[in-house]
PDB file of N, CA and C in Angstrom:
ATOM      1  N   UNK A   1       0.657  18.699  -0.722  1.00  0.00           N
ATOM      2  CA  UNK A   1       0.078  17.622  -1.475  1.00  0.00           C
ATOM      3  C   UNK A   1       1.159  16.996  -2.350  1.00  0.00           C
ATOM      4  N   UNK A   2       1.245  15.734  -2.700  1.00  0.00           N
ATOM      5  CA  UNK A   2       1.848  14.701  -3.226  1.00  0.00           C
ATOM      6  C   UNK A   2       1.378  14.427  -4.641  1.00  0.00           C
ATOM      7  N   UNK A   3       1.838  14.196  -5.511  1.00  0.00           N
ATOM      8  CA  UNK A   3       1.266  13.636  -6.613  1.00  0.00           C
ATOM      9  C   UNK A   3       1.838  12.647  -7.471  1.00  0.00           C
ATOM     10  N   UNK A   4       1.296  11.628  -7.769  1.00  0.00           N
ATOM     11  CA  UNK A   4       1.895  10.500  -8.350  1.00  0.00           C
ATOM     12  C   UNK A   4       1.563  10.549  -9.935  1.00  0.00           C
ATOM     13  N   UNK A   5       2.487  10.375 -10.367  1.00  0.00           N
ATOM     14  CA  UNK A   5       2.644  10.481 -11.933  1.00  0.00           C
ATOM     15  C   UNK A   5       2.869   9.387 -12.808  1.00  0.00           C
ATOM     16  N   UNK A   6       2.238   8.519 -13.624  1.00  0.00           N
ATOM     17  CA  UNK A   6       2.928   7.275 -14.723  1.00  0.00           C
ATOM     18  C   UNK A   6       2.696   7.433 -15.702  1.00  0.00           C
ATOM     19  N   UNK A   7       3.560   6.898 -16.594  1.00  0.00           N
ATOM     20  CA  UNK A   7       3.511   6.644 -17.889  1.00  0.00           C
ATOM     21  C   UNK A   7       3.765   5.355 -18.327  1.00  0.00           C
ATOM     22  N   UNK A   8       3.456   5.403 -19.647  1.00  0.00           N
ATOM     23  CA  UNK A   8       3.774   3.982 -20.246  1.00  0.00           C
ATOM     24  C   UNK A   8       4.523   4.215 -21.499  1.00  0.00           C
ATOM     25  N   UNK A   9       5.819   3.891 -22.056  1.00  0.00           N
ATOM     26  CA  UNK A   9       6.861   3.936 -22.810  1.00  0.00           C
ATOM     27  C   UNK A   9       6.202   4.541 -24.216  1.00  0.00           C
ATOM     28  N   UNK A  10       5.074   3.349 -24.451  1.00  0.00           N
ATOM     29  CA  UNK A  10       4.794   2.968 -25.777  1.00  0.00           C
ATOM     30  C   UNK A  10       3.679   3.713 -25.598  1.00  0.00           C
ATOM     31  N   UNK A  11       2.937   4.400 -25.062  1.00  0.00           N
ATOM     32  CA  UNK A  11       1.710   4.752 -25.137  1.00  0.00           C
ATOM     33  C   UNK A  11       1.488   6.125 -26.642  1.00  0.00           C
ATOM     34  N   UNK A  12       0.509   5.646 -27.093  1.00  0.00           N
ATOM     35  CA  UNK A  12       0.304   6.365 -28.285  1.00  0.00           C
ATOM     36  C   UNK A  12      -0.743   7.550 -27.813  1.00  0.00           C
ATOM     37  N   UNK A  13      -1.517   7.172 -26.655  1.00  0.00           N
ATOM     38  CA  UNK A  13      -2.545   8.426 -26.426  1.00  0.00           C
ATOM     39  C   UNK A  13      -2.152   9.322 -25.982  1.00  0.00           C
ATOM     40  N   UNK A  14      -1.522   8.866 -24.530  1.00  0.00           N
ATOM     41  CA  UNK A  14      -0.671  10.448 -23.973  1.00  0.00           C
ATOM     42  C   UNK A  14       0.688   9.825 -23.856  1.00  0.00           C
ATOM     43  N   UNK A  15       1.965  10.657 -24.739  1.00  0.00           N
ATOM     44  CA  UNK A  15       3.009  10.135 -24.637  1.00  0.00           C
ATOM     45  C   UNK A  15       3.903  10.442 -23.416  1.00  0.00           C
ATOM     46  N   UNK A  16       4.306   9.618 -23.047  1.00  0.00           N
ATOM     47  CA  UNK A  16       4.923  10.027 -21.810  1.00  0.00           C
ATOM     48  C   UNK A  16       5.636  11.264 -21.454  1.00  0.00           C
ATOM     49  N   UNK A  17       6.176  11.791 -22.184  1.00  0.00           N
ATOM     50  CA  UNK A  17       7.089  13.305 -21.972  1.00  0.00           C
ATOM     51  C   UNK A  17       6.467  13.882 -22.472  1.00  0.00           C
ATOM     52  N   UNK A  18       5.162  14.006 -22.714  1.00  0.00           N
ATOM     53  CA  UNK A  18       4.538  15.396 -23.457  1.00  0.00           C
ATOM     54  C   UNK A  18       4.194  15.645 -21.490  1.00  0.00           C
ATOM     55  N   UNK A  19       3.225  14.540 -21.327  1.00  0.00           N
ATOM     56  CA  UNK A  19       2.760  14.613 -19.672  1.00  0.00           C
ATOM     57  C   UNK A  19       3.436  15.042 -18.818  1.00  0.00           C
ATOM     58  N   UNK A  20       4.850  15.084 -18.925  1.00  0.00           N
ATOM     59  CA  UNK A  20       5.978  14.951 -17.818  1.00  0.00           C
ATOM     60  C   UNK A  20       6.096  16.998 -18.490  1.00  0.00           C
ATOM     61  N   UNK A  21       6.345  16.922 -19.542  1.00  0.00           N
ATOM     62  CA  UNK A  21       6.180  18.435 -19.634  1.00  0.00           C
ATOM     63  C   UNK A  21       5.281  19.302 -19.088  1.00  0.00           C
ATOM     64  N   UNK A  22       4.045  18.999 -19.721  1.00  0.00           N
ATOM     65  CA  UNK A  22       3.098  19.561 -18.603  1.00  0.00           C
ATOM     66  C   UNK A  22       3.323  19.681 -17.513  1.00  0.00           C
ATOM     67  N   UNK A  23       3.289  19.063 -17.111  1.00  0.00           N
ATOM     68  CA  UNK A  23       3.690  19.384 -15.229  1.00  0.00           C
ATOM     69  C   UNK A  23       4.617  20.212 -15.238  1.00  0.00           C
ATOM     70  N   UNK A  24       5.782  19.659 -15.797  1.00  0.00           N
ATOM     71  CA  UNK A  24       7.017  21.250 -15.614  1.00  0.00           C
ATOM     72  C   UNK A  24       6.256  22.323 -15.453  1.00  0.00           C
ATOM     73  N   UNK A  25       5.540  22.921 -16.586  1.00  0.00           N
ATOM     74  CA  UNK A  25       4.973  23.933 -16.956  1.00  0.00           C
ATOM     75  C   UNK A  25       4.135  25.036 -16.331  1.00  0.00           C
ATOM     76  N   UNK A  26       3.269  24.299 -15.823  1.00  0.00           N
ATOM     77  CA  UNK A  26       1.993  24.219 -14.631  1.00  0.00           C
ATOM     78  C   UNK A  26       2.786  24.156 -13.459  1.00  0.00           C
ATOM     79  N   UNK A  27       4.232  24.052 -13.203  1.00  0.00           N
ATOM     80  CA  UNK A  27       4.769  24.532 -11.880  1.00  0.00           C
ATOM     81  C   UNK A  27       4.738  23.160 -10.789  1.00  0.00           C
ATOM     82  N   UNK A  28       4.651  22.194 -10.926  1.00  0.00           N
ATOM     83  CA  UNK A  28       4.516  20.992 -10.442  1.00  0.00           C
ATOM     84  C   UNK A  28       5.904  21.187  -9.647  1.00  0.00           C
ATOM     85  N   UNK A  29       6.156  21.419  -8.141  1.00  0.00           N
ATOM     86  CA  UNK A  29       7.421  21.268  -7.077  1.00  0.00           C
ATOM     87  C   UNK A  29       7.865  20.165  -7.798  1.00  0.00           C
ATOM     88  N   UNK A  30       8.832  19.528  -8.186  1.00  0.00           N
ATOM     89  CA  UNK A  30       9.801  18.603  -8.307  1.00  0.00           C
ATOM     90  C   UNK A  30       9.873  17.781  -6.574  1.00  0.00           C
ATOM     91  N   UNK A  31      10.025  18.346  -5.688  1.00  0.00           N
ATOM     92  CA  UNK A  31      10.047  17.280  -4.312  1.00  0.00           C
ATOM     93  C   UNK A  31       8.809  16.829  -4.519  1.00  0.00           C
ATOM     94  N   UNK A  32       7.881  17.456  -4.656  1.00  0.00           N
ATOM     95  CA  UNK A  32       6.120  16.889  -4.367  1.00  0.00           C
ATOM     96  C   UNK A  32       5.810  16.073  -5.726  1.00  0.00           C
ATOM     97  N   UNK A  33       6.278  15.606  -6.717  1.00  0.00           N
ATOM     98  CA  UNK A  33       6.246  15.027  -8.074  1.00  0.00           C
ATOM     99  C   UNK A  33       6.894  13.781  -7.879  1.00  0.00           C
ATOM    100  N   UNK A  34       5.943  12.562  -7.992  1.00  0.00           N
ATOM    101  CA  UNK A  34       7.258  10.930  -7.900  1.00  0.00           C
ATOM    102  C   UNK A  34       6.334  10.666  -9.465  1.00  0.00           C
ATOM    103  N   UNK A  35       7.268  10.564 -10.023  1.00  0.00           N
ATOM    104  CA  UNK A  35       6.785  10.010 -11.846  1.00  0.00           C
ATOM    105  C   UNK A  35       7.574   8.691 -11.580  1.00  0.00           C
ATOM    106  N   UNK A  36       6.552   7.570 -12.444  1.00  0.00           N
ATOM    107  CA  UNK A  36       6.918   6.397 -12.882  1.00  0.00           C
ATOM    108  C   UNK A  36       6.889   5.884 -14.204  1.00  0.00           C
ATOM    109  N   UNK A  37       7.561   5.209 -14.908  1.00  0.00           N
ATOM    110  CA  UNK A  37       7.800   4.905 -15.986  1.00  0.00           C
ATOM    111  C   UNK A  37       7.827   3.568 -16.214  1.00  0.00           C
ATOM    112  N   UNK A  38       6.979   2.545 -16.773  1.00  0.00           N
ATOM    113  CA  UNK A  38       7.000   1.388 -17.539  1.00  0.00           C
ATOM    114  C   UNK A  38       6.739   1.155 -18.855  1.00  0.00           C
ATOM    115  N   UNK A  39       7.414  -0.274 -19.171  1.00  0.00           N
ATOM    116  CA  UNK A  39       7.341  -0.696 -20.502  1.00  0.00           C
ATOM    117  C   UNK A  39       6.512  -0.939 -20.964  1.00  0.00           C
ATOM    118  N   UNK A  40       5.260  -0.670 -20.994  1.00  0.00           N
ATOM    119  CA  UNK A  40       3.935  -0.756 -21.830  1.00  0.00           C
ATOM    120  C   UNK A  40       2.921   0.720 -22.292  1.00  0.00           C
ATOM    121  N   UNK A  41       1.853  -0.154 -22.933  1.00  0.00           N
ATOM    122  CA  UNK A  41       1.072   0.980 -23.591  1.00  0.00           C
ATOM    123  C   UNK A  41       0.143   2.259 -22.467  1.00  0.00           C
ATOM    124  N   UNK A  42      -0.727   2.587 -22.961  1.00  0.00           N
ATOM    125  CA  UNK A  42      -1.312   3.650 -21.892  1.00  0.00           C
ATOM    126  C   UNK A  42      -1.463   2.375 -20.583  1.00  0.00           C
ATOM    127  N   UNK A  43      -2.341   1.483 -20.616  1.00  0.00           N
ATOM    128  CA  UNK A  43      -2.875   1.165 -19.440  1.00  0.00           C
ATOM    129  C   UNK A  43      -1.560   0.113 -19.243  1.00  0.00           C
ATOM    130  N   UNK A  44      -0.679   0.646 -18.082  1.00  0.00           N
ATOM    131  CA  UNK A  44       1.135   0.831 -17.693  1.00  0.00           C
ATOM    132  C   UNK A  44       0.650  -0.235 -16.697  1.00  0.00           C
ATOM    133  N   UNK A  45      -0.345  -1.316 -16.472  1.00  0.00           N
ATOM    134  CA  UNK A  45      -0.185  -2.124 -15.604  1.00  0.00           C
ATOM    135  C   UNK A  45      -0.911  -4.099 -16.775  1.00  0.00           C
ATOM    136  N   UNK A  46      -0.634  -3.253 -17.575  1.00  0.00           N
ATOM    137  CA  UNK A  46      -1.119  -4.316 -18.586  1.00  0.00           C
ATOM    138  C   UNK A  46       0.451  -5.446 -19.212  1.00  0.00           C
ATOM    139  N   UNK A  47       0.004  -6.698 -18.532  1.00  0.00           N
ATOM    140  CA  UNK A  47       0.814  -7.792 -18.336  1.00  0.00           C
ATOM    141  C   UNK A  47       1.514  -7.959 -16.936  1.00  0.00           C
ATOM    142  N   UNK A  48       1.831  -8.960 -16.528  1.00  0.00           N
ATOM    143  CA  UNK A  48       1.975  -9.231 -15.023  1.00  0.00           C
ATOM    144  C   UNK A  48       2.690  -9.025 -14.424  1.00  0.00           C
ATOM    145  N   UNK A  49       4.319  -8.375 -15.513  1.00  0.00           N
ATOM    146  CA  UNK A  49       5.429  -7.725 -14.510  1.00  0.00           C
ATOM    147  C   UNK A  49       5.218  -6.118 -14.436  1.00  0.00           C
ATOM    148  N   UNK A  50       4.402  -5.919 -15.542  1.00  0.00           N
ATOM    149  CA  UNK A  50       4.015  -4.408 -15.030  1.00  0.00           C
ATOM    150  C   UNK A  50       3.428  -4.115 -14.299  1.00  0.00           C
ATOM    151  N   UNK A  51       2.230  -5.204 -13.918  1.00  0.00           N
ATOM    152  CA  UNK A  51       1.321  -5.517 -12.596  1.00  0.00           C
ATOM    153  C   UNK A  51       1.911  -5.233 -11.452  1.00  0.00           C
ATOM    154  N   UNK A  52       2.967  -5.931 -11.933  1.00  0.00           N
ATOM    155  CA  UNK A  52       3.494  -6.224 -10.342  1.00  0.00           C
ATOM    156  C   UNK A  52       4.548  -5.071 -10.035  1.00  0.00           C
ATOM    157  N   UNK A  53       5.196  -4.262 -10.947  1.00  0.00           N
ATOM    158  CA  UNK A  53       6.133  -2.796 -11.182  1.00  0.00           C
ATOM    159  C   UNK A  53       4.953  -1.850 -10.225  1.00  0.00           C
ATOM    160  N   UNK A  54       3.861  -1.417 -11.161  1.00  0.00           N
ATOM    161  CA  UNK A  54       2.553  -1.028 -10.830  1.00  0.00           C
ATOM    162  C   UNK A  54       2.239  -0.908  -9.181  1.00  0.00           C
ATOM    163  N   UNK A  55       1.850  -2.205  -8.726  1.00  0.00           N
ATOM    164  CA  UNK A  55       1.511  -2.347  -7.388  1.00  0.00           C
ATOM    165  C   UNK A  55       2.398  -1.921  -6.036  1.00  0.00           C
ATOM    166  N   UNK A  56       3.648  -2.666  -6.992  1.00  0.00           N
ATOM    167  CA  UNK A  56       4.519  -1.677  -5.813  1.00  0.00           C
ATOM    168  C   UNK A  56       5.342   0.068  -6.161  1.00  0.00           C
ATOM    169  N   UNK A  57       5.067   0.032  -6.652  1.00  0.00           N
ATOM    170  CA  UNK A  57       5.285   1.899  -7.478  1.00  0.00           C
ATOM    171  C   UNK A  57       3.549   2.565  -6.643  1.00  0.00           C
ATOM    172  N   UNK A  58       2.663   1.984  -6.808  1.00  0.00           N
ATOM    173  CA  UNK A  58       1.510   2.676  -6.025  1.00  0.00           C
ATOM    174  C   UNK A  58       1.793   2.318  -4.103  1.00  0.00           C
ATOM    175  N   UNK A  59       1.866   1.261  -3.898  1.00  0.00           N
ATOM    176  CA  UNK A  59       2.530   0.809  -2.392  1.00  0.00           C
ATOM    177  C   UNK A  59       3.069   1.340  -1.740  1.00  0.00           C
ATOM    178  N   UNK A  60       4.522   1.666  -2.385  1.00  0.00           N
ATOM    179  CA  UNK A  60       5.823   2.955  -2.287  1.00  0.00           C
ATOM    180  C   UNK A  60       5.250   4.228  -1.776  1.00  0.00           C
ATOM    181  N   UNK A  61       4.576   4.489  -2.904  1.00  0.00           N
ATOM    182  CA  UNK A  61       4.172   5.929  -2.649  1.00  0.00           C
ATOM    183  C   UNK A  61       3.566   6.235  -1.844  1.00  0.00           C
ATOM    184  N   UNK A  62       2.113   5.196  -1.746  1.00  0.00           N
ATOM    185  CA  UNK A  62       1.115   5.642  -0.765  1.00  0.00           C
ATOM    186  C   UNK A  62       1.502   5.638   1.013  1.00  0.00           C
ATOM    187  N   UNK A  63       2.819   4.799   1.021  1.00  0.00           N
ATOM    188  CA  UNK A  63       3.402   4.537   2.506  1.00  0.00           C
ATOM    189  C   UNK A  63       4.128   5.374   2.662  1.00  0.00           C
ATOM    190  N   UNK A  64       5.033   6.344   1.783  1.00  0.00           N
ATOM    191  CA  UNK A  64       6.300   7.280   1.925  1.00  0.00           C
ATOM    192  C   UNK A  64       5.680   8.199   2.710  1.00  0.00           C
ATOM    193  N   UNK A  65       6.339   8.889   3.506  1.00  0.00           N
ATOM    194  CA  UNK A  65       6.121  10.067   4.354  1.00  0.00           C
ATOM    195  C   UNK A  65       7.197  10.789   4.125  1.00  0.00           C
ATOM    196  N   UNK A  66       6.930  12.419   4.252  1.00  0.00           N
ATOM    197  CA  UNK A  66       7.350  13.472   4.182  1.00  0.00           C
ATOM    198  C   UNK A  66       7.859  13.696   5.305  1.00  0.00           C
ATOM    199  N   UNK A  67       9.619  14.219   5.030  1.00  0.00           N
ATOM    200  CA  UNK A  67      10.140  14.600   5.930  1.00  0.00           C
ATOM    201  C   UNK A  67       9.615  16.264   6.944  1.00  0.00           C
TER     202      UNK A  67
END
């Protein structure tokens, strides 16, 4: 299994590296982990270049195949 991970820079609810820790923690494979990172608050698709960061960061992922 695959798991897709984002954050948002500025986010005050869940800060981005507390989340990204967790996972360390909890044993999350590093190959099976794609984390993304944009310049906005929690909801990381709010304004239209994050939209558009967003859409293709979900696109990417959902098409990548495992070697």
């Amino acid at each position: 299994m695959r798991l897709f991970w984002m954050a948002g820079y500025y986010d005050l609810t869940t800060p981005a590296y507390a989340g990204r820790y967790i996972l360390d923690q909890v044993g999350v494979p590093a190959d099976q982990l794609t984390a993304a990172h944009f310049a906005g608050p929690h909801g990381v698709y709010d304004g239209e270049d994050n939209l558009a960061r967003f859409n293709a960061a979900v696109r990417s992922f959902a098409i990548r195949t495992r070697p």
